[in-house]
C-alpha atoms as a PDB file:
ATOM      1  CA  UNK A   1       0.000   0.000   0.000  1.00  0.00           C
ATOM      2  CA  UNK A   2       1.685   3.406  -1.230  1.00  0.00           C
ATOM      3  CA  UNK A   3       2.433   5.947   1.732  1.00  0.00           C
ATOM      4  CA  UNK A   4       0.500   9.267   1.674  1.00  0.00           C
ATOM      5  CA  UNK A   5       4.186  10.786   1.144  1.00  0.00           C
ATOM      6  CA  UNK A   6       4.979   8.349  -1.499  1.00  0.00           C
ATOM      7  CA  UNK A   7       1.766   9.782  -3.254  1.00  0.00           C
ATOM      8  CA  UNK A   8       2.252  13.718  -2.186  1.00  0.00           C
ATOM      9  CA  UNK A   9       6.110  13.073  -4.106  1.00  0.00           C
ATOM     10  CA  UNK A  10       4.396  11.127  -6.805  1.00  0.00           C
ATOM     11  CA  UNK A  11       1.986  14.736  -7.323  1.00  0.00           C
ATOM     12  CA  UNK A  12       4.507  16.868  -6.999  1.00  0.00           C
ATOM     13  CA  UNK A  13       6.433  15.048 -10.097  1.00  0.00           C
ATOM     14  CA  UNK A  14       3.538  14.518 -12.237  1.00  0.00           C
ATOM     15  CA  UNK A  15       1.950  18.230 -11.487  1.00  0.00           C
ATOM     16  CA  UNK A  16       4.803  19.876 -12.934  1.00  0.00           C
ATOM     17  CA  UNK A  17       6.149  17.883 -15.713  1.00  0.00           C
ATOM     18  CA  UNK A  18       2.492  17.693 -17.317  1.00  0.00           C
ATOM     19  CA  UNK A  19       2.537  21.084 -16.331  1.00  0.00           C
ATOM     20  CA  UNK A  20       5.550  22.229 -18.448  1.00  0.00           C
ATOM     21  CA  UNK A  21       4.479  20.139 -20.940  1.00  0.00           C
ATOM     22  CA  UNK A  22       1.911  22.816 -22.434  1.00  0.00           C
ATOM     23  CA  UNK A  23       5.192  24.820 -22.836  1.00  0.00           C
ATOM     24  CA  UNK A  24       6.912  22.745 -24.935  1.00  0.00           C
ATOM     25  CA  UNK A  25       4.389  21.320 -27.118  1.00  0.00           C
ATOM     26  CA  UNK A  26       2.583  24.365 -28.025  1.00  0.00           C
ATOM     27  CA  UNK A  27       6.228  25.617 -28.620  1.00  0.00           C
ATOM     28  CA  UNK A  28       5.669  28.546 -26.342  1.00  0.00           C
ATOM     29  CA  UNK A  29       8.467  31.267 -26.722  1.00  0.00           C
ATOM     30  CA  UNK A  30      10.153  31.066 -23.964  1.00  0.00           C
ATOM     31  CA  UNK A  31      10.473  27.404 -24.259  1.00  0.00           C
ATOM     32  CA  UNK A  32      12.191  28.231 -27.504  1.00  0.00           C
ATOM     33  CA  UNK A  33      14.158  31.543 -27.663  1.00  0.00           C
ATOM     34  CA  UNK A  34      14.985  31.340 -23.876  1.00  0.00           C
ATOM     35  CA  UNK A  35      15.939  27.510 -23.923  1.00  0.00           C
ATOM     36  CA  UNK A  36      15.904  25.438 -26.414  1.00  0.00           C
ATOM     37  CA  UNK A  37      17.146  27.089 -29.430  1.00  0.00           C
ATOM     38  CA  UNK A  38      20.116  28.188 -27.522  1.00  0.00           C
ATOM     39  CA  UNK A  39      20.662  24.468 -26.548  1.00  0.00           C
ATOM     40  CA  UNK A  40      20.739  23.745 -30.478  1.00  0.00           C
ATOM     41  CA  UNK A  41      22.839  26.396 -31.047  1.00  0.00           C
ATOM     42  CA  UNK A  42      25.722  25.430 -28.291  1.00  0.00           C
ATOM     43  CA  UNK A  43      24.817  21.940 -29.300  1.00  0.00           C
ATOM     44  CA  UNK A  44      25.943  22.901 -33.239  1.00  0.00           C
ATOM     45  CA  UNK A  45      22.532  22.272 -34.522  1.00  0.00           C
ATOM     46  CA  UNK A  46      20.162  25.413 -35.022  1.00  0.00           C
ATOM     47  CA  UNK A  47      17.904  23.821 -36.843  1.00  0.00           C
ATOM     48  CA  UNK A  48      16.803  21.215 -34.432  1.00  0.00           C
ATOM     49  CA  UNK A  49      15.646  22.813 -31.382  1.00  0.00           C
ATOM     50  CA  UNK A  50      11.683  21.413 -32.245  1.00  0.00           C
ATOM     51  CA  UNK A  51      13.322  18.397 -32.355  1.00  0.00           C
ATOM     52  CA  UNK A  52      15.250  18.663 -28.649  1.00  0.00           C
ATOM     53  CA  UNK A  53      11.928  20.351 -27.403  1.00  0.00           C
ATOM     54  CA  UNK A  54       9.685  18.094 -28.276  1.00  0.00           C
ATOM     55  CA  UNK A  55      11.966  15.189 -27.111  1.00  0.00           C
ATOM     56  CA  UNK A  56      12.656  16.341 -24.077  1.00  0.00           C
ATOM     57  CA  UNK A  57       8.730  16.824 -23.868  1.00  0.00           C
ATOM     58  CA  UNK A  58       7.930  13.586 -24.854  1.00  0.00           C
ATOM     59  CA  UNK A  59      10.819  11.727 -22.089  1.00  0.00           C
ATOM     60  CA  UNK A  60       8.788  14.140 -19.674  1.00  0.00           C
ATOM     61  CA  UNK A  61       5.388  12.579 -20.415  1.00  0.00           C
ATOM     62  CA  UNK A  62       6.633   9.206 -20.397  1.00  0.00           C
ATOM     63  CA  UNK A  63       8.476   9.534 -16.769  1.00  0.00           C
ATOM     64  CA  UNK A  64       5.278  11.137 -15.303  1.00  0.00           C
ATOM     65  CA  UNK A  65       3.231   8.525 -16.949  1.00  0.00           C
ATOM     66  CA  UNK A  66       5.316   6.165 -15.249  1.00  0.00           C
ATOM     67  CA  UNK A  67       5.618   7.524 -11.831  1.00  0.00           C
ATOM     68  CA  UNK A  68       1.292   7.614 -11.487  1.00  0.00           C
ATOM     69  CA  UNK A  69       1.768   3.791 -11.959  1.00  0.00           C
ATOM     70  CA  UNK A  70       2.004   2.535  -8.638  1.00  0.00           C
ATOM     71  CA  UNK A  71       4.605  -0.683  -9.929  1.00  0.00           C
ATOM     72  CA  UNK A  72       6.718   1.499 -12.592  1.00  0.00           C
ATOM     73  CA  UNK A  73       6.977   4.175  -9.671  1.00  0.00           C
ATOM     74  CA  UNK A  74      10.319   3.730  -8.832  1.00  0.00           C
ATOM     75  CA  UNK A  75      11.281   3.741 -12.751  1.00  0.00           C
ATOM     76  CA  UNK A  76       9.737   7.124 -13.537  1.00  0.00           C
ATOM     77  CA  UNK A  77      11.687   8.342 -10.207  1.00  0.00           C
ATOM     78  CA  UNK A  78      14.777   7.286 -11.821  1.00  0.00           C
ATOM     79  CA  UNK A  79      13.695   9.054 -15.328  1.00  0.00           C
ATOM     80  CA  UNK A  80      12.707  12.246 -13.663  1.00  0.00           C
ATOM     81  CA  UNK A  81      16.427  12.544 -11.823  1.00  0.00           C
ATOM     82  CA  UNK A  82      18.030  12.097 -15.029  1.00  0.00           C
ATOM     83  CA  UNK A  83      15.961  14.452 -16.815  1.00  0.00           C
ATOM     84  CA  UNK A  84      16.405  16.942 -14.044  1.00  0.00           C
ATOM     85  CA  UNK A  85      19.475  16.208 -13.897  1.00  0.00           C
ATOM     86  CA  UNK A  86      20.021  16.725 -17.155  1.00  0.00           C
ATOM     87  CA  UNK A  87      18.628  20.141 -17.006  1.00  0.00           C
ATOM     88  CA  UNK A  88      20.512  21.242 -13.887  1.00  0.00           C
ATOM     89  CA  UNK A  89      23.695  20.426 -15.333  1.00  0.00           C
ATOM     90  CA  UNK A  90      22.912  21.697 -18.712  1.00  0.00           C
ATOM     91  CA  UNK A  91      21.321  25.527 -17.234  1.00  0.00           C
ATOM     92  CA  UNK A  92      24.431  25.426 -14.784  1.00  0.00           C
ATOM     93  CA  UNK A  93      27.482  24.496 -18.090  1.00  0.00           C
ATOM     94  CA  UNK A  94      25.064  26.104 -21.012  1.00  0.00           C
ATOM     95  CA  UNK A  95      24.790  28.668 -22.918  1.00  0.00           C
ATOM     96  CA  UNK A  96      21.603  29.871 -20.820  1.00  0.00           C
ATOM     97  CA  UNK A  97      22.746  30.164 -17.403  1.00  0.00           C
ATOM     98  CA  UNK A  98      21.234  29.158 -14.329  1.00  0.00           C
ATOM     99  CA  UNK A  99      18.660  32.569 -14.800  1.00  0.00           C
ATOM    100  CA  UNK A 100      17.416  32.771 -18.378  1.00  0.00           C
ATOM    101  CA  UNK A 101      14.038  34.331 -17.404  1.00  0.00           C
ATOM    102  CA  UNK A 102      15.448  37.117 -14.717  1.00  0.00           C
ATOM    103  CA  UNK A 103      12.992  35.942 -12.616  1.00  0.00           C
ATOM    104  CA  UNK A 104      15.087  34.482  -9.620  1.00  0.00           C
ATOM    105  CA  UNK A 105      16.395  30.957 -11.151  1.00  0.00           C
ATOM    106  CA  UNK A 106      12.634  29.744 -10.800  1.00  0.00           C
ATOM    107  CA  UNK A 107      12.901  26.977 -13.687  1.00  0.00           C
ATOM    108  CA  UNK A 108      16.405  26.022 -12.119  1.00  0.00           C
ATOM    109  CA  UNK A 109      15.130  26.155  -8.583  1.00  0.00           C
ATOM    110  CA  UNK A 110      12.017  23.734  -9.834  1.00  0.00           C
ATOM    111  CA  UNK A 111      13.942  21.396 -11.506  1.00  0.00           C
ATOM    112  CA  UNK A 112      16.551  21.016  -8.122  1.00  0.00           C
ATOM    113  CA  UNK A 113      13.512  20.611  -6.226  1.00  0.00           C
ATOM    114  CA  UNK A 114      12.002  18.260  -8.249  1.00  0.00           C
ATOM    115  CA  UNK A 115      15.294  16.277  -8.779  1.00  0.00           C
ATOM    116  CA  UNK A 116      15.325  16.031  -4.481  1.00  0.00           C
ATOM    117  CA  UNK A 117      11.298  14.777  -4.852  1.00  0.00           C
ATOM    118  CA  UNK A 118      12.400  12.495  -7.328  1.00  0.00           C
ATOM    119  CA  UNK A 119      15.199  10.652  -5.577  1.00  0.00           C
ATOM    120  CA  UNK A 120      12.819  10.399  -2.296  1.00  0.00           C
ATOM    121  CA  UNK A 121      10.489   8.245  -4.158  1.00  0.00           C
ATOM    122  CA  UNK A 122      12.585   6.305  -5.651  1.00  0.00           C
ATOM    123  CA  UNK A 123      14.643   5.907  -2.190  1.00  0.00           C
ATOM    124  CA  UNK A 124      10.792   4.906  -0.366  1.00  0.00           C
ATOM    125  CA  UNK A 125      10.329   2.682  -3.611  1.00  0.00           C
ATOM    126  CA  UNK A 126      13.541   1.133  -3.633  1.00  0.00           C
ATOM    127  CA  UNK A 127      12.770  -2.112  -2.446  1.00  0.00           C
ATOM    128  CA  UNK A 128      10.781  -2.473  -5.884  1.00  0.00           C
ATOM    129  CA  UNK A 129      13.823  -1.006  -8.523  1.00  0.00           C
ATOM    130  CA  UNK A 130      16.391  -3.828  -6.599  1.00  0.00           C
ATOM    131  CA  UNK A 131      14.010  -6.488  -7.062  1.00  0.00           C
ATOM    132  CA  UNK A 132      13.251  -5.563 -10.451  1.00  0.00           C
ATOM    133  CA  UNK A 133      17.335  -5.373 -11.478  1.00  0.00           C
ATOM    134  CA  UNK A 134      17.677  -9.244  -9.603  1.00  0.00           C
ATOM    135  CA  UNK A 135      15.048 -10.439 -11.984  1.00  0.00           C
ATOM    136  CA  UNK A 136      16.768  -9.162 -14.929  1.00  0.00           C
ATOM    137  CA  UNK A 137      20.346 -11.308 -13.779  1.00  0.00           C
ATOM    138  CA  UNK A 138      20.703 -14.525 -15.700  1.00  0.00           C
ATOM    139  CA  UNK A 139      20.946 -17.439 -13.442  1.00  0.00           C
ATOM    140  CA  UNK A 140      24.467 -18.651 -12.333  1.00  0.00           C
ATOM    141  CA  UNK A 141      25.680 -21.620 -13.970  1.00  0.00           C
ATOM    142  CA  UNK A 142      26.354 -24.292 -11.674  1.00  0.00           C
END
């Protein structure tokens, strides 16, 4: 039976990844002049950012799909911390610095947050992810 924090953490990661999604997809401006055409650019590939955006939209979706799910939990956990991750490392080393909106890091702050959320759960749930990695080992030959 999940714990009411396991589901407050679960809400919290959903909330704002389907949240940001409306961003992304409906490739609002910011979304592209403030951070992912930039990313192309440093990345040497102007003409891509719809395709970055919308990928990084799409791995969004999927890992807050996944978290909802009470057994793939733990996996969307994992997804969110590398996506957050990801964008931590990427705001902090990138061409767009940790601020790109001047509003007080609130993108950066969110995804730190989130990343934090995201490796509670899958700590609480991590009694699931090690029994799902013992399944996948091949059985020792005798």
């Amino acid at each position: 039976m999940p714990s009411a924090v396991s589901w407050l953490l679960t809400g919290w990661i959903a909330w704002l990844q389907f949240y940001c999604e409306q961003f992304k997809l409906n490739a609002a401006e910011g979304s592209i002049g403030g951070v992912f055409q930039p990313f192309a650019n440093w990345f040497g590939l102007p003409g891509h950012e719809p395709l970055f955006r919308r990928g990084v939209a799409l791995r969004e979706f999927a890992a807050a799909t996944l978290v909802i799910n009470q057994p793939t939990r733990w996996f969307g956990a994992l997804m969110t911390m590398g996506l957050m991750g990801g964008a931590v490392f990427l705001h902090a080393l990138g061409p767009i610095e940790v601020d790109p909106y001047n509003d007080g890091a609130v993108l950066t702050k969110k995804a730190c947050l989130t990343f934090l959320v995201a490796l509670s759960l899958l700590v609480l749930h991590r009694d699931e992810a090690v029994g799902f990695v013992s399944g996948l080992r091949s059985p020792a030959r005798a």
